[in-house]
Protein backbone atom coordinates (compact mmCIF):
# COMPACT_ATOMS: atom_id res chain seq x y z
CA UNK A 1 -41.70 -10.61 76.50
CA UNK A 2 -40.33 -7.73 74.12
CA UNK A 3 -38.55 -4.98 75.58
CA UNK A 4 -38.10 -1.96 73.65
CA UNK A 5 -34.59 -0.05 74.63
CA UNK A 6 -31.72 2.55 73.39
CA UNK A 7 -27.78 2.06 73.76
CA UNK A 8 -26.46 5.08 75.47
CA UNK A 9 -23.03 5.90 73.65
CA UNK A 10 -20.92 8.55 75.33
CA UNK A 11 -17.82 9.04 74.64
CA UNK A 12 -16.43 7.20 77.81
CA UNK A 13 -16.94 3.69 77.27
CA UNK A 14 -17.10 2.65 81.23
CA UNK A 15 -20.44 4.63 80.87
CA UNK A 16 -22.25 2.86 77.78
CA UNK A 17 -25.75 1.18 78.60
CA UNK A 18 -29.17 -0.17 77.85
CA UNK A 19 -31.88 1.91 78.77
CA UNK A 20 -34.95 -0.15 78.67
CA UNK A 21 -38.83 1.85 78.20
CA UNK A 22 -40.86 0.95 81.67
CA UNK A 23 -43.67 0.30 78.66
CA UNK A 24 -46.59 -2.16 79.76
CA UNK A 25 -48.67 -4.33 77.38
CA UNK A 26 -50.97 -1.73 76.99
CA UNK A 27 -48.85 0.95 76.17
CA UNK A 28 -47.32 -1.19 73.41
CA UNK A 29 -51.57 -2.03 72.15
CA UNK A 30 -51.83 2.15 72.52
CA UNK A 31 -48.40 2.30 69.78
CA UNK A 32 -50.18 -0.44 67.35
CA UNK A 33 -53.37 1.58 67.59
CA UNK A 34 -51.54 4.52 66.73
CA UNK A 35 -49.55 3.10 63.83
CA UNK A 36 -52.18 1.48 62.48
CA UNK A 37 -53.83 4.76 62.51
CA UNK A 38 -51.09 6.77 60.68
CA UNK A 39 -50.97 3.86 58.01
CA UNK A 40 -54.66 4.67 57.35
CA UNK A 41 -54.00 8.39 57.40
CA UNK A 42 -51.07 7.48 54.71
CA UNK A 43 -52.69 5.43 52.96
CA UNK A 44 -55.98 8.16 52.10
CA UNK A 45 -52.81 10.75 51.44
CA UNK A 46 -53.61 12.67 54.08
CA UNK A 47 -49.47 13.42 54.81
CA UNK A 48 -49.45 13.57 50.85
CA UNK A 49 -48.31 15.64 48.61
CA UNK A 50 -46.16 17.79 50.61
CA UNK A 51 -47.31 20.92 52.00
CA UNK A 52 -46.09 23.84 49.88
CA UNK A 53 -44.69 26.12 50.72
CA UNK A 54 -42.99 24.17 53.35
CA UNK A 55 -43.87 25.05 57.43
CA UNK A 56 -42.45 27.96 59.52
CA UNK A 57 -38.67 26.99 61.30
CA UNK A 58 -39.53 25.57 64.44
CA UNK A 59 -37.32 26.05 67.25
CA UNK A 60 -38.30 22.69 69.21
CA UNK A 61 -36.22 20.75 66.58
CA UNK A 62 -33.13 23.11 66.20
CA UNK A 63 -30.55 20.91 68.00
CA UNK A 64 -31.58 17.99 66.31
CA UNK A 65 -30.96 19.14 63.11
CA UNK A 66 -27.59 20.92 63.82
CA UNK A 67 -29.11 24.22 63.29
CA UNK A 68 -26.55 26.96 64.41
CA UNK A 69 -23.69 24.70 63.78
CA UNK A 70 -21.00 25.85 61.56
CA UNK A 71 -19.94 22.84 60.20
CA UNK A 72 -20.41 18.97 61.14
CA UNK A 73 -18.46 17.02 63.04
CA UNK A 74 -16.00 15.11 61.91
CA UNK A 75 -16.58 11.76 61.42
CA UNK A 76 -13.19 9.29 61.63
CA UNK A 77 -12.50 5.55 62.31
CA UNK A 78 -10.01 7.05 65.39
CA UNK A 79 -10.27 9.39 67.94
CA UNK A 80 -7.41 11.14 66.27
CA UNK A 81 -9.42 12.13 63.57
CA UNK A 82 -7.76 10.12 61.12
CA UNK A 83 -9.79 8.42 58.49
């Protein structure tokens, strides 16, 4: 059986986990239906060349692409923040 699943990594380690998807077999056929449908739509360049000029800022994806942040966090091999 596959199981499809995320690590959840916050910054308290007592609290890291596997969450797995409650997916079926048929909601796994539904995703291969659908890929295999974007492949086709790919394939007659539907999602090609780019659209220009590029869409409108949407607001549904802002925190996911840092919008509003000043600068990035820091990225370091401690949690002092030392390289």
């Amino acid at each position: 059986m596959v199981e499809v699943a995320y690590f959840n990594l916050p910054k308290s380690e007592d609290q890291v986990e596997a969450v797995v998807a409650p997916w079926d077999d048929m909601a796994f056929a539904r995703a291969d239906d659908e890929a295999r449908r974007v492949i086709r739509l790919v394939r007659t360049e539907v999602f090609w060349p780019p659209v220009s000029p590029a869409p409108k800022y949407s607001e549904d994806l802002a925190a996911i692409c840092l919008d509003n942040v000043l600068c990035a966090p820091a990225l370091s091999d401690d949690e002092g923040g030392n390289s």
